[in-house]
N, C-alpha and C. Protein backbone atom coordinates (compact mmCIF):
# COMPACT_ATOMS: atom_id res chain seq x y z
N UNK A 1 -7.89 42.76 6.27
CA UNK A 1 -8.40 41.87 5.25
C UNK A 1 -8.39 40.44 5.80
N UNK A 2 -9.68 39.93 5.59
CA UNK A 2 -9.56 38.41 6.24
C UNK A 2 -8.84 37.44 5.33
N UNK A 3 -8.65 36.23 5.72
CA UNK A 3 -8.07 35.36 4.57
C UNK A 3 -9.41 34.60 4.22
N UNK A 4 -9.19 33.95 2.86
CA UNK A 4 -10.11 33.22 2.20
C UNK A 4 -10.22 32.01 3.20
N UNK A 5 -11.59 31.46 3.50
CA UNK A 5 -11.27 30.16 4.05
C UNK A 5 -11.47 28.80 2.60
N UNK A 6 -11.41 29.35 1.82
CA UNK A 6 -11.60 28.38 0.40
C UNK A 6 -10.41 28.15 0.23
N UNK A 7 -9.11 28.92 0.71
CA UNK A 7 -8.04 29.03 -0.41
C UNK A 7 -7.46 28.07 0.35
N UNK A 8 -6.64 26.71 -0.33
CA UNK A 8 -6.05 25.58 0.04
C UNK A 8 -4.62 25.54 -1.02
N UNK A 9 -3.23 25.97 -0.44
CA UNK A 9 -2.01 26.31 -1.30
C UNK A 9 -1.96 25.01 -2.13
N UNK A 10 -2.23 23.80 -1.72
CA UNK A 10 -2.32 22.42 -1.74
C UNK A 10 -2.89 22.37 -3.78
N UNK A 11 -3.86 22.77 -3.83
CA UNK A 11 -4.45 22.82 -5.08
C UNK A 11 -3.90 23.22 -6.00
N UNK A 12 -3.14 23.77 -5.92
CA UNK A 12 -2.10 24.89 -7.60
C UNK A 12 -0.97 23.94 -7.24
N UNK A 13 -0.48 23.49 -8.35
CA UNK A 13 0.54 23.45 -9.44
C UNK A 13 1.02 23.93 -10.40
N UNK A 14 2.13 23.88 -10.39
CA UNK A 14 2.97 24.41 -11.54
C UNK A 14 3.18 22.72 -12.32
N UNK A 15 3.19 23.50 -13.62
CA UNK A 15 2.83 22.53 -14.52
C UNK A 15 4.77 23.29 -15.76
N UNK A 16 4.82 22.06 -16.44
CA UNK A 16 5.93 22.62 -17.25
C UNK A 16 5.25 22.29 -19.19
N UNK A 17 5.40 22.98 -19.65
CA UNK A 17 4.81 22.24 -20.88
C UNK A 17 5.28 22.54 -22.24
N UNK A 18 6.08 21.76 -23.20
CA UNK A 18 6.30 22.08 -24.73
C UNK A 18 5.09 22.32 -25.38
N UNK A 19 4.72 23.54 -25.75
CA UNK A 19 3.73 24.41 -26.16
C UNK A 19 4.74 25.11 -27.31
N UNK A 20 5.40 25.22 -27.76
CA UNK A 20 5.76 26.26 -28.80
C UNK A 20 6.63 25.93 -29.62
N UNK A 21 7.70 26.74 -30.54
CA UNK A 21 8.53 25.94 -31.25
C UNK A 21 9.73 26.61 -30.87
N UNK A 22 10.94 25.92 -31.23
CA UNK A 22 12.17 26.15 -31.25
C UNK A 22 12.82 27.39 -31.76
N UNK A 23 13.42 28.05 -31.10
CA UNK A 23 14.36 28.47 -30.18
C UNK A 23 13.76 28.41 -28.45
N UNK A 24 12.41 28.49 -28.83
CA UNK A 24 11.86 29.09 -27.03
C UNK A 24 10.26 28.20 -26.99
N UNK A 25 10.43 26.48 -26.93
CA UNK A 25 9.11 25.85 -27.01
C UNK A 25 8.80 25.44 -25.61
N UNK A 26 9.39 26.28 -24.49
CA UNK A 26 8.74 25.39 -22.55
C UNK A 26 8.26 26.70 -22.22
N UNK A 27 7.23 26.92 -21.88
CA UNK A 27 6.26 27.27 -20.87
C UNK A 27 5.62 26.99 -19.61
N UNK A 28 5.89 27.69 -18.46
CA UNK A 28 5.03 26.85 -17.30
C UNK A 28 3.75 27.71 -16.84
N UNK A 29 3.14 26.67 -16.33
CA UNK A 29 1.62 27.24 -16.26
C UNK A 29 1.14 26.79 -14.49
N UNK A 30 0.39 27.68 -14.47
CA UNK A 30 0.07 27.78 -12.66
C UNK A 30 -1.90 26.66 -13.03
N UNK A 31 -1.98 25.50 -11.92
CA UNK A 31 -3.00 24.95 -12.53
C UNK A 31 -4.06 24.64 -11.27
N UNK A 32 -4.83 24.83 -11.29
CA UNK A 32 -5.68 24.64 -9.88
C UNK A 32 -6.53 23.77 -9.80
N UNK A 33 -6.46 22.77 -9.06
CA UNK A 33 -7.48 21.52 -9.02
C UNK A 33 -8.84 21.51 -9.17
N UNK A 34 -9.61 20.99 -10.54
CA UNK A 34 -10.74 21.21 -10.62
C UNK A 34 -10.87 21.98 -11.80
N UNK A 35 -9.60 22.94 -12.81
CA UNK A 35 -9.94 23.65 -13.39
C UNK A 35 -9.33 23.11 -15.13
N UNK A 36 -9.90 23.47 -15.81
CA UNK A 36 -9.35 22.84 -17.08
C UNK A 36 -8.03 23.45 -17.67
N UNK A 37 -8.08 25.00 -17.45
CA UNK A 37 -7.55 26.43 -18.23
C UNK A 37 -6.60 26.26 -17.01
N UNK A 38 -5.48 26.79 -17.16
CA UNK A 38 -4.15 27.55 -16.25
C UNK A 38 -4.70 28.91 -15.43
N UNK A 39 -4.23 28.93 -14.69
CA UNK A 39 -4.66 30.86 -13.87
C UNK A 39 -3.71 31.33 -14.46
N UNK A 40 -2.55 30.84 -14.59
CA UNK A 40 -1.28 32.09 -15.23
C UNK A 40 -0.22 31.18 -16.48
N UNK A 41 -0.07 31.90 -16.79
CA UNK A 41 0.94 30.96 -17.60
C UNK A 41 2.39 31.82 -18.64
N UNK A 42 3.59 31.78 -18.55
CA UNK A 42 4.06 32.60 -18.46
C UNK A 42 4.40 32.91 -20.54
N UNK A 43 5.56 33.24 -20.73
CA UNK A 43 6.20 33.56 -22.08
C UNK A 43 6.82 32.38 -22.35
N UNK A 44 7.36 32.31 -23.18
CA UNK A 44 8.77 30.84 -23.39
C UNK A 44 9.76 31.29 -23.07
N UNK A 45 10.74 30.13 -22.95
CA UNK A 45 11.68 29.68 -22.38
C UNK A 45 12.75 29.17 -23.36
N UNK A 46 14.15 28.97 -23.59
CA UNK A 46 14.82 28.16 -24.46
C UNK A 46 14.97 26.58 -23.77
N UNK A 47 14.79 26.46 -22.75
CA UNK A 47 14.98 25.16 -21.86
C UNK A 47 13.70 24.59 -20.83
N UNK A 48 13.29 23.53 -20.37
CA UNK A 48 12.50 23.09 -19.56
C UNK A 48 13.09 23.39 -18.37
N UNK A 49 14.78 23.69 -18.34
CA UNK A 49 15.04 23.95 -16.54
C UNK A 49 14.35 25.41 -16.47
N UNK A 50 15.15 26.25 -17.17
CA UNK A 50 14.73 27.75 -17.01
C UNK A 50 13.42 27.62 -16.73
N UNK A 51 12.54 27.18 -17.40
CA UNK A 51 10.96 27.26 -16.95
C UNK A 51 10.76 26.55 -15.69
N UNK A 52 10.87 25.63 -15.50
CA UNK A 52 11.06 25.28 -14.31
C UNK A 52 11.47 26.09 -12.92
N UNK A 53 12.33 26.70 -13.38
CA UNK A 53 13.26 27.87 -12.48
C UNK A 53 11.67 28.78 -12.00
N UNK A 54 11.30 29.32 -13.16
CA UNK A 54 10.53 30.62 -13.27
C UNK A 54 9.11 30.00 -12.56
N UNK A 55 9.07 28.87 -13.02
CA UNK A 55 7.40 28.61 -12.33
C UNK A 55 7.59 28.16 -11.36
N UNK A 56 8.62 27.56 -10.24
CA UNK A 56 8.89 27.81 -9.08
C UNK A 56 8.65 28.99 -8.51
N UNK A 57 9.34 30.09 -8.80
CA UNK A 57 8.68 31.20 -8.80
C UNK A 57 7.83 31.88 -8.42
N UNK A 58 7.23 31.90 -9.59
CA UNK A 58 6.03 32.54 -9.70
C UNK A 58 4.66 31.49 -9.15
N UNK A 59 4.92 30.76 -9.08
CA UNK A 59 4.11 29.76 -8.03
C UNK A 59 4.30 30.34 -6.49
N UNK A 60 5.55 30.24 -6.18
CA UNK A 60 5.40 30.74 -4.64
C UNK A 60 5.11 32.27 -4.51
N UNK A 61 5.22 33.10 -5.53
CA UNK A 61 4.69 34.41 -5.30
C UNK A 61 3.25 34.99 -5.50
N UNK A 62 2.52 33.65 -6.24
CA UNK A 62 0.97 34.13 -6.06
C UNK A 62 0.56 33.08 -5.34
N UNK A 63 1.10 32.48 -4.54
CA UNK A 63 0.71 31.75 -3.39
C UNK A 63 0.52 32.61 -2.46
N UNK A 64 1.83 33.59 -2.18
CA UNK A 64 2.00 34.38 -1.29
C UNK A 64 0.96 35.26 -1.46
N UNK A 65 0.78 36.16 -2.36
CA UNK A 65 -0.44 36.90 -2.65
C UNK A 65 -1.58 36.65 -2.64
N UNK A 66 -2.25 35.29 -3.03
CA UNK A 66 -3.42 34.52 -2.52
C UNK A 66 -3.61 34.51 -0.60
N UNK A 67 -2.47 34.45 -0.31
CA UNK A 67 -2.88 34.02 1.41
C UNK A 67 -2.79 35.09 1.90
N UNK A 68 -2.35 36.09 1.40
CA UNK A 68 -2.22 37.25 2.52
C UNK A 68 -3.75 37.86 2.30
């Protein structure tokens, strides 16, 4: 399988965001330069670290899956 020559890791961010309500209002969202909508975006969270934690994550694991 070749690699994409479009794909630039550089472009996605993880994004953290109060989207919901209390007990579980942080969500993080995967965001790609140029695009309005998230590619992924996960469940809630009770805290902004935990999400944080998770979209670290899951950022470097569809990074990984994008480049291979």
């Amino acid at each position: 399988m070749e690699k994409n020559p479009h794909f630039n890791p550089a472009d996605y961010t993880v994004a953290i965001k109060n989207r919901g309500r209390a007990p579980k209002p942080w969500r993080w969202e995967i965001c790609v330069a140029g695009k309005s909508k998230p590619v992924l975006q996960s469940d809630f969270f009770e805290t902004m670290s935990e999400a944080t934690r998770a979209g670290k994550a899951a950022l470097a694991e569809f990074l990984s899956e994008r480049a291979a």
